[in-house]
N, C-alpha and C. Protein backbone atom coordinates (compact mmCIF):
# COMPACT_ATOMS: atom_id res chain seq x y z
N UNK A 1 -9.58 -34.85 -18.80
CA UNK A 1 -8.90 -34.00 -17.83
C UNK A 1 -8.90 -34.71 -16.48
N UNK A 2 -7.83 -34.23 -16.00
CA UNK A 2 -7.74 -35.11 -14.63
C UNK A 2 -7.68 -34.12 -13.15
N UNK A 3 -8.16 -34.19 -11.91
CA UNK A 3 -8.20 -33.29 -10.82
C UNK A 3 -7.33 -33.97 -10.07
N UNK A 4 -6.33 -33.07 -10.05
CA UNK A 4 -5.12 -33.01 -9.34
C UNK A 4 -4.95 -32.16 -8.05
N UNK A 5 -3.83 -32.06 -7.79
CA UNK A 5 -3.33 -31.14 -6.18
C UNK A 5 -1.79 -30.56 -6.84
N UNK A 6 -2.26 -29.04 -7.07
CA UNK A 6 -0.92 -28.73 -7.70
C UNK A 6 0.82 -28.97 -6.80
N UNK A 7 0.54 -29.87 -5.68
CA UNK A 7 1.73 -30.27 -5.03
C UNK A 7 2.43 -31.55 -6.15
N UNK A 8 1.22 -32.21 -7.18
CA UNK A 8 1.56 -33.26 -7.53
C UNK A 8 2.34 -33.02 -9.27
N UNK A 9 2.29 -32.10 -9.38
CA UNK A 9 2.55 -30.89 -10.34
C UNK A 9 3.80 -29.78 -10.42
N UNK A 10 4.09 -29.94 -9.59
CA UNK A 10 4.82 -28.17 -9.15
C UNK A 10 5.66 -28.38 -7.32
N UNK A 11 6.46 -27.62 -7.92
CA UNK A 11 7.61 -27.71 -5.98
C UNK A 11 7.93 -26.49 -5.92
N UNK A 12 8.12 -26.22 -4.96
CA UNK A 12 8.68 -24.97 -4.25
C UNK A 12 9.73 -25.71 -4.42
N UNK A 13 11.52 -25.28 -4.57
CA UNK A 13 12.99 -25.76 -5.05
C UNK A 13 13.58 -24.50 -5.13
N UNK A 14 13.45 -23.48 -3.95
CA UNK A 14 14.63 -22.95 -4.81
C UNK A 14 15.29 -21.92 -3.17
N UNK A 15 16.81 -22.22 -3.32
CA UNK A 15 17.26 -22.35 -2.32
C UNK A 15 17.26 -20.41 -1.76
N UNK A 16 17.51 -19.81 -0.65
CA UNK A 16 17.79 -18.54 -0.24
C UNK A 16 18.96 -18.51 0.03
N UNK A 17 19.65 -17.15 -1.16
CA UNK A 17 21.12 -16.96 -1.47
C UNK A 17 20.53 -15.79 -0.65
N UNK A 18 22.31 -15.14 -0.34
CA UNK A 18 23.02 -13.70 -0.22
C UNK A 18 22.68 -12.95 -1.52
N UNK A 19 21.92 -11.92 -1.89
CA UNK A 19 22.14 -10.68 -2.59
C UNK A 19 22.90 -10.02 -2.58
N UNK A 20 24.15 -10.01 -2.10
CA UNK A 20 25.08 -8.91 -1.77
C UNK A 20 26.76 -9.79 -2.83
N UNK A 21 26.38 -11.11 -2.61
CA UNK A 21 27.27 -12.01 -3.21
C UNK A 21 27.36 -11.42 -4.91
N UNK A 22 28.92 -11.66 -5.21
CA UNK A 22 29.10 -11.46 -6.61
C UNK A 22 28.18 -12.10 -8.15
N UNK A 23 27.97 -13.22 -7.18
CA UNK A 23 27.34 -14.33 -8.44
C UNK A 23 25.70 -13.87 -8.33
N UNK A 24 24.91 -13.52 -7.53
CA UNK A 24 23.89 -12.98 -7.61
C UNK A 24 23.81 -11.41 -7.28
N UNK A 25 24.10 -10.37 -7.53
CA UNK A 25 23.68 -9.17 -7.29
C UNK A 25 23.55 -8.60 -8.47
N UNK A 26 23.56 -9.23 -9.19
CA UNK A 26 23.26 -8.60 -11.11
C UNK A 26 22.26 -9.35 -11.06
N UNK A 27 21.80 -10.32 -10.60
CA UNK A 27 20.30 -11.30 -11.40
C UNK A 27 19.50 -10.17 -10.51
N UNK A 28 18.08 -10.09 -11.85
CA UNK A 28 16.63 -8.92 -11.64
C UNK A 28 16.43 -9.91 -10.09
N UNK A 29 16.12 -8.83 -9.44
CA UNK A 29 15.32 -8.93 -8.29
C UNK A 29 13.28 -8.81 -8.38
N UNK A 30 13.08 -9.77 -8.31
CA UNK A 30 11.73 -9.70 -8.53
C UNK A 30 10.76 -9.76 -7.00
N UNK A 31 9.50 -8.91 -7.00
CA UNK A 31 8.56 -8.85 -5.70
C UNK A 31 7.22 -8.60 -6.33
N UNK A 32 6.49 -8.54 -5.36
CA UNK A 32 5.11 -8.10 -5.81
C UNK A 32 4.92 -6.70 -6.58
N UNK A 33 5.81 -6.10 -5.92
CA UNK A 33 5.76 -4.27 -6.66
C UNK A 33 5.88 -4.16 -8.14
N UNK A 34 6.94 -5.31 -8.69
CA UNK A 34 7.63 -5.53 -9.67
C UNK A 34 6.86 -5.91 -10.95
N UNK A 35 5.40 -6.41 -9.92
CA UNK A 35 4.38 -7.21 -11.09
C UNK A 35 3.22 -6.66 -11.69
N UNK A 36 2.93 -6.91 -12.79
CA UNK A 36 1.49 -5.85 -13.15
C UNK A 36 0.30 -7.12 -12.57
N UNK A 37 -0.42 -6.33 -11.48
CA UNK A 37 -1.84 -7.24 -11.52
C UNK A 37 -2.54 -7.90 -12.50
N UNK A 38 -2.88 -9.07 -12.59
CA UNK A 38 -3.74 -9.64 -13.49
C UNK A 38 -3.51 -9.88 -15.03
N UNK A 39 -1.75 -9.62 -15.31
CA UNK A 39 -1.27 -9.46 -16.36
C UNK A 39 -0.43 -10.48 -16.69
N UNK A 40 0.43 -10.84 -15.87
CA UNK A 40 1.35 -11.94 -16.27
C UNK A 40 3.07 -11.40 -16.63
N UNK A 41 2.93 -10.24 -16.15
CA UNK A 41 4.25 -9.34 -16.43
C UNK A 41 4.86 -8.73 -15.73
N UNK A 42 6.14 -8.01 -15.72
CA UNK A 42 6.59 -7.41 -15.13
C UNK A 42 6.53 -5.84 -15.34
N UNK A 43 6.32 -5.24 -14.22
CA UNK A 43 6.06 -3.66 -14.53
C UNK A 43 7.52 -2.43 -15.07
N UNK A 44 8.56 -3.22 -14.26
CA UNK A 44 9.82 -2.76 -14.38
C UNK A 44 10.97 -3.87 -13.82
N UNK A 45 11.66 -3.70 -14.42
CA UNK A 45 13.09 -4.52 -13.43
C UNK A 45 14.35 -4.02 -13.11
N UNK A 46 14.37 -4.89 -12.25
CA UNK A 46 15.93 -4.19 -11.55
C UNK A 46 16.68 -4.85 -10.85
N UNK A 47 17.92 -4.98 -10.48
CA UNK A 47 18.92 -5.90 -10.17
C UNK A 47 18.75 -5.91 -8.39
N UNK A 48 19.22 -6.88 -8.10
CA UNK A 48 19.44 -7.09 -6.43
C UNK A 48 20.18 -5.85 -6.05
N UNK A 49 21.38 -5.53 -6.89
CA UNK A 49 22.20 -4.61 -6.60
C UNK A 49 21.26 -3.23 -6.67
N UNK A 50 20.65 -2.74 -7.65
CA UNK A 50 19.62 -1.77 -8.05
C UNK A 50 18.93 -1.33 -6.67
N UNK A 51 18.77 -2.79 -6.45
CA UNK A 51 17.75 -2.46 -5.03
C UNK A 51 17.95 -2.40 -3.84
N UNK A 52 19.72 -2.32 -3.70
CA UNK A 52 20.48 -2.23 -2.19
C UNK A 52 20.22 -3.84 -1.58
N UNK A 53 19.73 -4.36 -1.75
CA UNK A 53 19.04 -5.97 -1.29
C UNK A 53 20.03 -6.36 -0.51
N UNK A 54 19.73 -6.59 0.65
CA UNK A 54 20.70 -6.99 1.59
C UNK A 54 20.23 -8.64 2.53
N UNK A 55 18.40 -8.56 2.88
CA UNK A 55 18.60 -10.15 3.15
C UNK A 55 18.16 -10.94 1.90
N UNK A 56 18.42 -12.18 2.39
CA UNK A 56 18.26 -13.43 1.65
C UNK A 56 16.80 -13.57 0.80
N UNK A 57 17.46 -13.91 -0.53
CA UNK A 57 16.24 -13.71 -1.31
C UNK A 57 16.25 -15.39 -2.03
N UNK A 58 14.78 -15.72 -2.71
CA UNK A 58 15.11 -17.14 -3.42
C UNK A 58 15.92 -16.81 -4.86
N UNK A 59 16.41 -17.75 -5.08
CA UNK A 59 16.78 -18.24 -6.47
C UNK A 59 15.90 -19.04 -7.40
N UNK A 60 15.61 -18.31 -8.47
CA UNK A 60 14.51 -18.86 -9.15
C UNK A 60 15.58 -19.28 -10.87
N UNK A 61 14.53 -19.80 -11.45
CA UNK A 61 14.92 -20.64 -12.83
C UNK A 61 14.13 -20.05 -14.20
N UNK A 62 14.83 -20.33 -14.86
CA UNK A 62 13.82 -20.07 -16.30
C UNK A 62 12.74 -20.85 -16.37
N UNK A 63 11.79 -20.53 -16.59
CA UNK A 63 10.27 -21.26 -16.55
C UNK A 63 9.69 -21.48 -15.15
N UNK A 64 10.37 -21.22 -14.21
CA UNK A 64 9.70 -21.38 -13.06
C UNK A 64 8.00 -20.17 -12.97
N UNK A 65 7.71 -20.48 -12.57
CA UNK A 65 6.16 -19.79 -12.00
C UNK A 65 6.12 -18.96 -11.16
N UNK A 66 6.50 -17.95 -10.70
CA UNK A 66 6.73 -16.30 -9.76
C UNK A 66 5.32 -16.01 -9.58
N UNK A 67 4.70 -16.38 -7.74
CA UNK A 67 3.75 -16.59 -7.38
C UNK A 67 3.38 -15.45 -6.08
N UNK A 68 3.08 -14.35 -6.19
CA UNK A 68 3.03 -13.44 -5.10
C UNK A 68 1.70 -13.61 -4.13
N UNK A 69 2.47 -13.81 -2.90
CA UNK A 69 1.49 -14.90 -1.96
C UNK A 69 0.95 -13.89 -0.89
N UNK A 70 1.32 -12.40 -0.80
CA UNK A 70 0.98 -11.52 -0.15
C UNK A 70 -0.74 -10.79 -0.83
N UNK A 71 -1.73 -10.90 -0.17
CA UNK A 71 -3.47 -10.24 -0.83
C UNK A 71 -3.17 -10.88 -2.64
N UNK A 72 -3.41 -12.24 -2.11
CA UNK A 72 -3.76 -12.78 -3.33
C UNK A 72 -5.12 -12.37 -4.14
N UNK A 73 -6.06 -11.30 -4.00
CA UNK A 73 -6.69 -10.77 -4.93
C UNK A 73 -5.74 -9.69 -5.88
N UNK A 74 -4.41 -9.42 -5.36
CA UNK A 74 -4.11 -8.62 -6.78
C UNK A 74 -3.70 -9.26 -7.51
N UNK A 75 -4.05 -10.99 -7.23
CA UNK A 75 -3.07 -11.43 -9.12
C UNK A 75 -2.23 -11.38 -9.46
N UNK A 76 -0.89 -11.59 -8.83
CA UNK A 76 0.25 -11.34 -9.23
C UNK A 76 1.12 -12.53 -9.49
N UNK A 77 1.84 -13.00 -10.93
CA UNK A 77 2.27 -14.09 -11.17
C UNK A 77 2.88 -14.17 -12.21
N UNK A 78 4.30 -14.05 -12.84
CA UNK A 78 4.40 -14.19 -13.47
C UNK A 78 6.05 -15.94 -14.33
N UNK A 79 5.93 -15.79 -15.71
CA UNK A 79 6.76 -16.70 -15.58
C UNK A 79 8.47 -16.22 -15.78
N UNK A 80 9.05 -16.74 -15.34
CA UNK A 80 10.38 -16.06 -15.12
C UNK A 80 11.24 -17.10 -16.86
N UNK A 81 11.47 -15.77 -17.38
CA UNK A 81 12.47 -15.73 -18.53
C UNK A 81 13.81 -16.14 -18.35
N UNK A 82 14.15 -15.53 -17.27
CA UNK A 82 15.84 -15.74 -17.20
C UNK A 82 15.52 -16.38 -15.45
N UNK A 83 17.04 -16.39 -14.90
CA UNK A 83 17.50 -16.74 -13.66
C UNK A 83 17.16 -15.75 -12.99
N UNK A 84 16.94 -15.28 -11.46
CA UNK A 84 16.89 -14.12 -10.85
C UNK A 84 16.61 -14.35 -9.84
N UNK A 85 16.26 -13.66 -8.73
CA UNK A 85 16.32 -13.32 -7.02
C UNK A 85 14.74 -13.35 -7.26
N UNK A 86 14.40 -13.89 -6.25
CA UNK A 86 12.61 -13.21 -5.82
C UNK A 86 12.91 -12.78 -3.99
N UNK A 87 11.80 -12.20 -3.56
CA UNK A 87 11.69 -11.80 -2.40
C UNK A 87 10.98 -13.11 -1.31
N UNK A 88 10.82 -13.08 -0.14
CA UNK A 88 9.89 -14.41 0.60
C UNK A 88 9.06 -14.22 0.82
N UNK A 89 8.12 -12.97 -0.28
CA UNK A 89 6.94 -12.95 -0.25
C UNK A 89 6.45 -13.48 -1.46
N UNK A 90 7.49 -14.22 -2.28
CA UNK A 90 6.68 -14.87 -3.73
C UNK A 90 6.96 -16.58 -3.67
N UNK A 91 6.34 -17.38 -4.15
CA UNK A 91 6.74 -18.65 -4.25
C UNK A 91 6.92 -18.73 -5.98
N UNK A 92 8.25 -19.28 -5.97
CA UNK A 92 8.75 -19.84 -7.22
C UNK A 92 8.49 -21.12 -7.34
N UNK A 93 7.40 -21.44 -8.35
CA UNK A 93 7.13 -23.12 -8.56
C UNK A 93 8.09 -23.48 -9.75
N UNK A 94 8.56 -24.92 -9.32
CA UNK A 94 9.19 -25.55 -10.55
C UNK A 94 7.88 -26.01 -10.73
N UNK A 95 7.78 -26.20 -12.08
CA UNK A 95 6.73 -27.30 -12.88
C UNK A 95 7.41 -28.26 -13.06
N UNK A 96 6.49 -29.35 -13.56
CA UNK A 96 6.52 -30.50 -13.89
C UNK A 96 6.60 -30.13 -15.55
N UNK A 97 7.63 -29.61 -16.34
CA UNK A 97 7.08 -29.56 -17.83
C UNK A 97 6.51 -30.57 -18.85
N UNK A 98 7.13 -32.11 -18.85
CA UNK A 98 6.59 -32.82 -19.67
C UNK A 98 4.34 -33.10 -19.02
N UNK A 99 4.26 -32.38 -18.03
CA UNK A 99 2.58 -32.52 -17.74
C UNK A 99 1.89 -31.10 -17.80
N UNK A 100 2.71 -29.94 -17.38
CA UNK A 100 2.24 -29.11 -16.61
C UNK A 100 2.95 -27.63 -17.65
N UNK A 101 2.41 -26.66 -18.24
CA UNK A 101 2.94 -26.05 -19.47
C UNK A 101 3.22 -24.54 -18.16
N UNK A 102 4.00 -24.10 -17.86
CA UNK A 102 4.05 -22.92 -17.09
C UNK A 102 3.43 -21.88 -16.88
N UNK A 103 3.24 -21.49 -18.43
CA UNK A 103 2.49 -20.34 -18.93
C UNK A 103 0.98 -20.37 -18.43
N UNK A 104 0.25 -21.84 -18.70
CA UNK A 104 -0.88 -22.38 -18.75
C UNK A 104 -0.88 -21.97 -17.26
N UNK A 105 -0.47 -22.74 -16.48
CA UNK A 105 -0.24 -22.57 -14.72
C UNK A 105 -0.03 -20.84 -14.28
N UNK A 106 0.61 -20.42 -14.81
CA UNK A 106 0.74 -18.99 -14.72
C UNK A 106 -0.87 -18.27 -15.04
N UNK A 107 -1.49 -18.52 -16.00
CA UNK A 107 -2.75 -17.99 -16.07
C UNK A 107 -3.79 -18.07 -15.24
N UNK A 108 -3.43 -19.63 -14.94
CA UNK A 108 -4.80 -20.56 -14.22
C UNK A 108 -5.18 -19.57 -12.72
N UNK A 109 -2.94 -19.54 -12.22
CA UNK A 109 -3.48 -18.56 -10.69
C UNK A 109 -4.09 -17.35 -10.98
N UNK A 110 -3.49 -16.38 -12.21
CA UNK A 110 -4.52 -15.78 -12.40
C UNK A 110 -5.67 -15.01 -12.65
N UNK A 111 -6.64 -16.59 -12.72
CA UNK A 111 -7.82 -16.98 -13.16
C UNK A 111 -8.60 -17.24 -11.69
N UNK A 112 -9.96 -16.80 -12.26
CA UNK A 112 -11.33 -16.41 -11.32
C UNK A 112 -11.41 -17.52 -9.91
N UNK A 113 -11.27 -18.86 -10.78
CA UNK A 113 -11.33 -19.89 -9.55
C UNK A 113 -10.31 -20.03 -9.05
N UNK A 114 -8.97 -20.19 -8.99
CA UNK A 114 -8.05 -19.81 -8.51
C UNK A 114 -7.96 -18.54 -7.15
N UNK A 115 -8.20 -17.55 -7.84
CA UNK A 115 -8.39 -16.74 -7.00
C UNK A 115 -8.74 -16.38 -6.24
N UNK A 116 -10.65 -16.43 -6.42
CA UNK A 116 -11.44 -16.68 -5.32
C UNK A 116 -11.56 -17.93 -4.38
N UNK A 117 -10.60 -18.66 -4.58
CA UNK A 117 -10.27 -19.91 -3.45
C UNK A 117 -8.97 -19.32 -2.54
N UNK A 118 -7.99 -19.01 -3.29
CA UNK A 118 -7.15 -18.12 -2.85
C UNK A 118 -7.62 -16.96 -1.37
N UNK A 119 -8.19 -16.50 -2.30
CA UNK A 119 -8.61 -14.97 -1.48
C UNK A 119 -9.18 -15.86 0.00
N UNK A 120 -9.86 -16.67 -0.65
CA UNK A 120 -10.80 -17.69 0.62
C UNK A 120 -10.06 -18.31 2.00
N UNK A 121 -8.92 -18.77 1.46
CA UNK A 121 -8.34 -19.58 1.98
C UNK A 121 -6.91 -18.21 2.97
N UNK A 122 -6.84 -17.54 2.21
CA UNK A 122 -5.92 -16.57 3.25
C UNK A 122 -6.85 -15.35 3.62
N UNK A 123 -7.82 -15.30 3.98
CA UNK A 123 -8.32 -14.38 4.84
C UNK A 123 -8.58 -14.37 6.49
N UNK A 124 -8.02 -15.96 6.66
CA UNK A 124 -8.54 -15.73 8.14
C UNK A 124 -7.22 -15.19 8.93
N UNK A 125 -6.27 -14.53 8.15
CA UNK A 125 -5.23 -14.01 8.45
C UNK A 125 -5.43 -12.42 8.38
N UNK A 126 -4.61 -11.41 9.43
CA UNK A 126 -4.93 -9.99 9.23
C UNK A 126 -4.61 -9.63 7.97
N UNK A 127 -3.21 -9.90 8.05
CA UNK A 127 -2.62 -9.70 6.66
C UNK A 127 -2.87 -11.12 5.28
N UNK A 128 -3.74 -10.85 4.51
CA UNK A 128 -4.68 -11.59 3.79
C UNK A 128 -2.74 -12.27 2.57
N UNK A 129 -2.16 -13.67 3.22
CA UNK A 129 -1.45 -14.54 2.47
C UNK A 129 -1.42 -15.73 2.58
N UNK A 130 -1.26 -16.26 1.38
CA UNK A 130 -1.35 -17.45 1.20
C UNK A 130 -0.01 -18.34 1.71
N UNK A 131 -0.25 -19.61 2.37
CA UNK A 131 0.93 -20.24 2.32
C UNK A 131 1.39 -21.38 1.86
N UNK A 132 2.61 -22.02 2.09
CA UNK A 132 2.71 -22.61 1.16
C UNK A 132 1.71 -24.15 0.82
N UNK A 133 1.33 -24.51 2.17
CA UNK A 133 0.48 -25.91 2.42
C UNK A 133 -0.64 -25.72 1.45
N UNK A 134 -1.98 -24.39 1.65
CA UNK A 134 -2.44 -24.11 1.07
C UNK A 134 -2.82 -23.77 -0.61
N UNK A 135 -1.80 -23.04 -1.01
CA UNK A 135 -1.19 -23.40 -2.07
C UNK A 135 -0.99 -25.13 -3.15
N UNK A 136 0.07 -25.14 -2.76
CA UNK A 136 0.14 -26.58 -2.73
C UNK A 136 -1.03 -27.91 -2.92
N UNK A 137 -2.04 -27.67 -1.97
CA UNK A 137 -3.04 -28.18 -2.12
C UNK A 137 -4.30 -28.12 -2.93
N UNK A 138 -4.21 -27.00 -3.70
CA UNK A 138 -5.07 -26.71 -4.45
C UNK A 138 -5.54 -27.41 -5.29
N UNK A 139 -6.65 -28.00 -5.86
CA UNK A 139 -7.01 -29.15 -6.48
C UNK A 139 -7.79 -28.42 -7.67
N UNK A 140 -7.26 -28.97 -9.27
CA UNK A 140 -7.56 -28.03 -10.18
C UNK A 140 -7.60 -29.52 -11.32
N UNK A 141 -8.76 -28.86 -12.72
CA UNK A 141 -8.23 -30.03 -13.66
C UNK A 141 -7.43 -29.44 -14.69
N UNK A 142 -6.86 -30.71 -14.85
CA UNK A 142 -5.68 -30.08 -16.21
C UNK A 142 -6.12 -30.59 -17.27
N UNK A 143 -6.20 -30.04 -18.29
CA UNK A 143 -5.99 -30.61 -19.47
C UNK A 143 -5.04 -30.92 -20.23
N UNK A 144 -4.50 -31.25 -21.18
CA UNK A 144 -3.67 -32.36 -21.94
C UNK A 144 -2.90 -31.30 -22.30
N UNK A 145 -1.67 -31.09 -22.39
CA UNK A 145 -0.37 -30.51 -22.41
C UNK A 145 -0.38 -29.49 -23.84
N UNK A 146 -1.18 -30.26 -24.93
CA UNK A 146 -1.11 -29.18 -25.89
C UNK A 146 -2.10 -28.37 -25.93
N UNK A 147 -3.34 -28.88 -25.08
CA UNK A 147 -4.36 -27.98 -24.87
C UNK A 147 -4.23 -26.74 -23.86
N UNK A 148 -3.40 -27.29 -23.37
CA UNK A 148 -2.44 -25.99 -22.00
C UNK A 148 -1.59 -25.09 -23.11
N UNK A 149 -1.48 -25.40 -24.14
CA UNK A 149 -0.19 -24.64 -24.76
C UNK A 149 -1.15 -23.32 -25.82
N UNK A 150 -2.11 -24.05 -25.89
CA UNK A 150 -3.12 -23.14 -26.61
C UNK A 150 -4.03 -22.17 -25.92
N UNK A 151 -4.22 -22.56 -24.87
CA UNK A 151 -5.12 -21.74 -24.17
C UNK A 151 -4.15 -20.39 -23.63
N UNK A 152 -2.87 -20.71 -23.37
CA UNK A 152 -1.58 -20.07 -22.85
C UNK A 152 -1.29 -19.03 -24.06
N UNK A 153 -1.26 -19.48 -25.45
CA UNK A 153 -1.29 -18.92 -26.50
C UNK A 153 -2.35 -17.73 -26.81
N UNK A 154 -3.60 -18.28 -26.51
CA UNK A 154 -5.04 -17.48 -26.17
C UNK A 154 -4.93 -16.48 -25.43
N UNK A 155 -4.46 -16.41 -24.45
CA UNK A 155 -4.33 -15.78 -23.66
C UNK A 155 -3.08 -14.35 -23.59
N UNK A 156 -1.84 -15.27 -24.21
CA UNK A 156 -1.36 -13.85 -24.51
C UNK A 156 -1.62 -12.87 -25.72
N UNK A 157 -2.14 -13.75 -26.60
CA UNK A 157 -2.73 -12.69 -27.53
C UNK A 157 -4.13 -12.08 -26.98
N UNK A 158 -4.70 -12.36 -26.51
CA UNK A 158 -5.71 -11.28 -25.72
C UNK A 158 -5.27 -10.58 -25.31
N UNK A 159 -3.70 -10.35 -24.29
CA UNK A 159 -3.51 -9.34 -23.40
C UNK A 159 -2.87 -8.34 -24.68
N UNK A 160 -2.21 -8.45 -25.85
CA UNK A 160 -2.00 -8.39 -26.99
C UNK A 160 -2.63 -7.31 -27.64
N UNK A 161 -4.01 -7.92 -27.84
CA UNK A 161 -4.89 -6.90 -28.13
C UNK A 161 -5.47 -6.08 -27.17
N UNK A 162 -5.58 -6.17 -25.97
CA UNK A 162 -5.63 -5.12 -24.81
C UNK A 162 -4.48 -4.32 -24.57
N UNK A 163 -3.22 -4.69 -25.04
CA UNK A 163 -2.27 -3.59 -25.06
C UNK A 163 -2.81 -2.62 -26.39
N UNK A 164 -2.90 -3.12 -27.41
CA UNK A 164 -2.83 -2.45 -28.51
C UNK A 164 -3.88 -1.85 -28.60
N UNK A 165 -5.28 -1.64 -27.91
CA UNK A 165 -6.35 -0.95 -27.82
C UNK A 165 -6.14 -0.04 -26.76
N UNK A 166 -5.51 -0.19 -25.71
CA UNK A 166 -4.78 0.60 -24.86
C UNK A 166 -4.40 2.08 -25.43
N UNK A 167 -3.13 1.56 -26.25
CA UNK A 167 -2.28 2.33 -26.69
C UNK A 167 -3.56 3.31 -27.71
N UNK A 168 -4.22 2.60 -28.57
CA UNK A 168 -4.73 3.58 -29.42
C UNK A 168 -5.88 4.77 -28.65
N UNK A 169 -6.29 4.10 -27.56
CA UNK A 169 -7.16 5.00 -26.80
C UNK A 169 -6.29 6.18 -26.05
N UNK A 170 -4.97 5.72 -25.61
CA UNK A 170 -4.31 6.78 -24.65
C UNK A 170 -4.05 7.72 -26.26
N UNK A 171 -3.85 7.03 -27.44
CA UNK A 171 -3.10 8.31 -28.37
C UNK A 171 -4.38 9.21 -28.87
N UNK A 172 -5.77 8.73 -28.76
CA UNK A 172 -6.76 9.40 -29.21
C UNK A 172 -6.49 10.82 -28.14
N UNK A 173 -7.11 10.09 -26.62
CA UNK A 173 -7.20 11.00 -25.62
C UNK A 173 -5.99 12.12 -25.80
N UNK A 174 -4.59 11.77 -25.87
CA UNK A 174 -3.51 13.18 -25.98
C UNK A 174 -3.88 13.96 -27.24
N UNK A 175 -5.01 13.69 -28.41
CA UNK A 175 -5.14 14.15 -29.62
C UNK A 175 -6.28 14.90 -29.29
N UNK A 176 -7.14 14.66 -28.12
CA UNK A 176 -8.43 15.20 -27.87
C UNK A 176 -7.70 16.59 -26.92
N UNK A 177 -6.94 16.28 -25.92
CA UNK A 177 -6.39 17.00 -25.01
C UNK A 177 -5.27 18.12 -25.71
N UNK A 178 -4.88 18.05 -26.82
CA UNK A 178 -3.95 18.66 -27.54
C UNK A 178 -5.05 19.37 -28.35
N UNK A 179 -6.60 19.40 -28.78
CA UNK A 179 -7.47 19.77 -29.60
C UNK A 179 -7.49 21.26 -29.20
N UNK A 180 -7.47 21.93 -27.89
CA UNK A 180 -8.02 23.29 -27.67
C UNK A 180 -6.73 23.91 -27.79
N UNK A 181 -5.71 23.42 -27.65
CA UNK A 181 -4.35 24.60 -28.18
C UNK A 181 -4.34 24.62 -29.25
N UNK A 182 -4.35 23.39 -30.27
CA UNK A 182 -4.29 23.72 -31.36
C UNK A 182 -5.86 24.76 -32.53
N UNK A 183 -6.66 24.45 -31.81
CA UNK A 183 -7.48 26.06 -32.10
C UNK A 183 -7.59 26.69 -31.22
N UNK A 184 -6.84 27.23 -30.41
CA UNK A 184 -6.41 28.58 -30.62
C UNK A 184 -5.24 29.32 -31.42
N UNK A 185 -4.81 28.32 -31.50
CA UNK A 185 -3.42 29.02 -32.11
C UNK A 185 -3.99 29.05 -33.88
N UNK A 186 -4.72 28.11 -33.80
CA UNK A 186 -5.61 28.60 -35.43
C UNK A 186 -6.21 29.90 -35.56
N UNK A 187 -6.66 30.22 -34.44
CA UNK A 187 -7.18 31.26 -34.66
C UNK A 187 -6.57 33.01 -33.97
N UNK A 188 -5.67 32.36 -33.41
CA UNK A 188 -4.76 33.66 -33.25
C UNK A 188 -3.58 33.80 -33.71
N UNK A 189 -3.01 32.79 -33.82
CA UNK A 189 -1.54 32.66 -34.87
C UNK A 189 -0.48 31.99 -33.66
N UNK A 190 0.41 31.71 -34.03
CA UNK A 190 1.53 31.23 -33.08
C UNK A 190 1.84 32.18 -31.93
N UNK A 191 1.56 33.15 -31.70
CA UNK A 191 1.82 33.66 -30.38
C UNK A 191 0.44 33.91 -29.27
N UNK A 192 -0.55 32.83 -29.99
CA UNK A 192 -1.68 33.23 -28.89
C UNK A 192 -2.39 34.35 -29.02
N UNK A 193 -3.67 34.56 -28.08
CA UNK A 193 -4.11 36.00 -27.96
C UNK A 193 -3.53 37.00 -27.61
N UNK A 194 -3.52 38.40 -28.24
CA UNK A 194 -2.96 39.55 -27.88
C UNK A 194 -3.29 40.54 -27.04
């Protein structure tokens, strides 16, 4: 593994269009609101147009890295699927793909050391953000491109099984919470007590 400076890795590239323009007011508008903390996802989406969007937002790429630079302790980062708008509170990294696996980079920010350098490095600001120098400079080791592809792999099947344990706990709880109507009505019949 080698310790790098993710400047040597990754660029900020992506120019600030009009939202209001024909050719971008259908691409998802993406922000921090948009992102689930500590997940790697998006919470909901919605178009530039959706969102009235009137100043200048970036233009981002498929595989780029969607980096929310506003209280970098909530973790917010995800990798962009399609083309779309971000706000100038996120940095869109191009990667380097033949070195640098997106997904892998997408986790790493975040990840514990990442973060708590993060958090470190934009606090001497009121409003706790990162910028781009900072960023940029971050010095991290990489490992070998297919070992980035596995750990990236690792990782979404963990969140995987934290969805799917999720889900079975919220369906227990509505089965626990649904438990006292359904005895009573066992024991008084479908119209309740009389």
């Amino acid at each position: 593994m080698s310790d790098l400076r993710l400047a040597e890795l990754a660029s900020i590239v992506a120019p600030l269009v009009d939202p209001r323009q024909p050719e971008y007011r259908d691409l998802p508008l993406v922000n921090g609101e948009t992102i689930e903390s500590g997940a790697g996802r998006l919470r909901f989406g919605r178009s530039a147009s959706d969102e009235s969007a009137i100043s200048p937002k970036y233009l981002f790429r498929p595989g780029d890295v969607l980096y929310s630079k506003l209280r970098p302790y909530l973790r917010k980062a995800i990798v962009a699927k399609v083309a779309g708008l971000c706000s100038a509170d996120m940095y869109p990294l191009h990667v380097d793909r033949p070195r640098l696996d997106p997904e892998w980079l997408m986790w790493h920010l975040l990840g514990p050391a990442f973060t708590q350098d993060a958090v470190q490095e934009s606090g001497r600001a009121r409003m706790p953000k990162l910028n781009r120098a900072q960023l940029l400079s971050y010095r991290f080791s990489l490992p070998p491109l297919d070992r980035q592809r596995r750990i990236a792999a690792r990782r979404r099947e963990q969140l995987g099984e934290i969805d799917r344990a999720k889900a079975a706990l919220e369906a227990r709880c509505a089965a626990v919470e649904a438990l006292p109507g359904a005895l009573l009505q066992g024991v008084f019949g479908e119209g309740g007590p009389a």
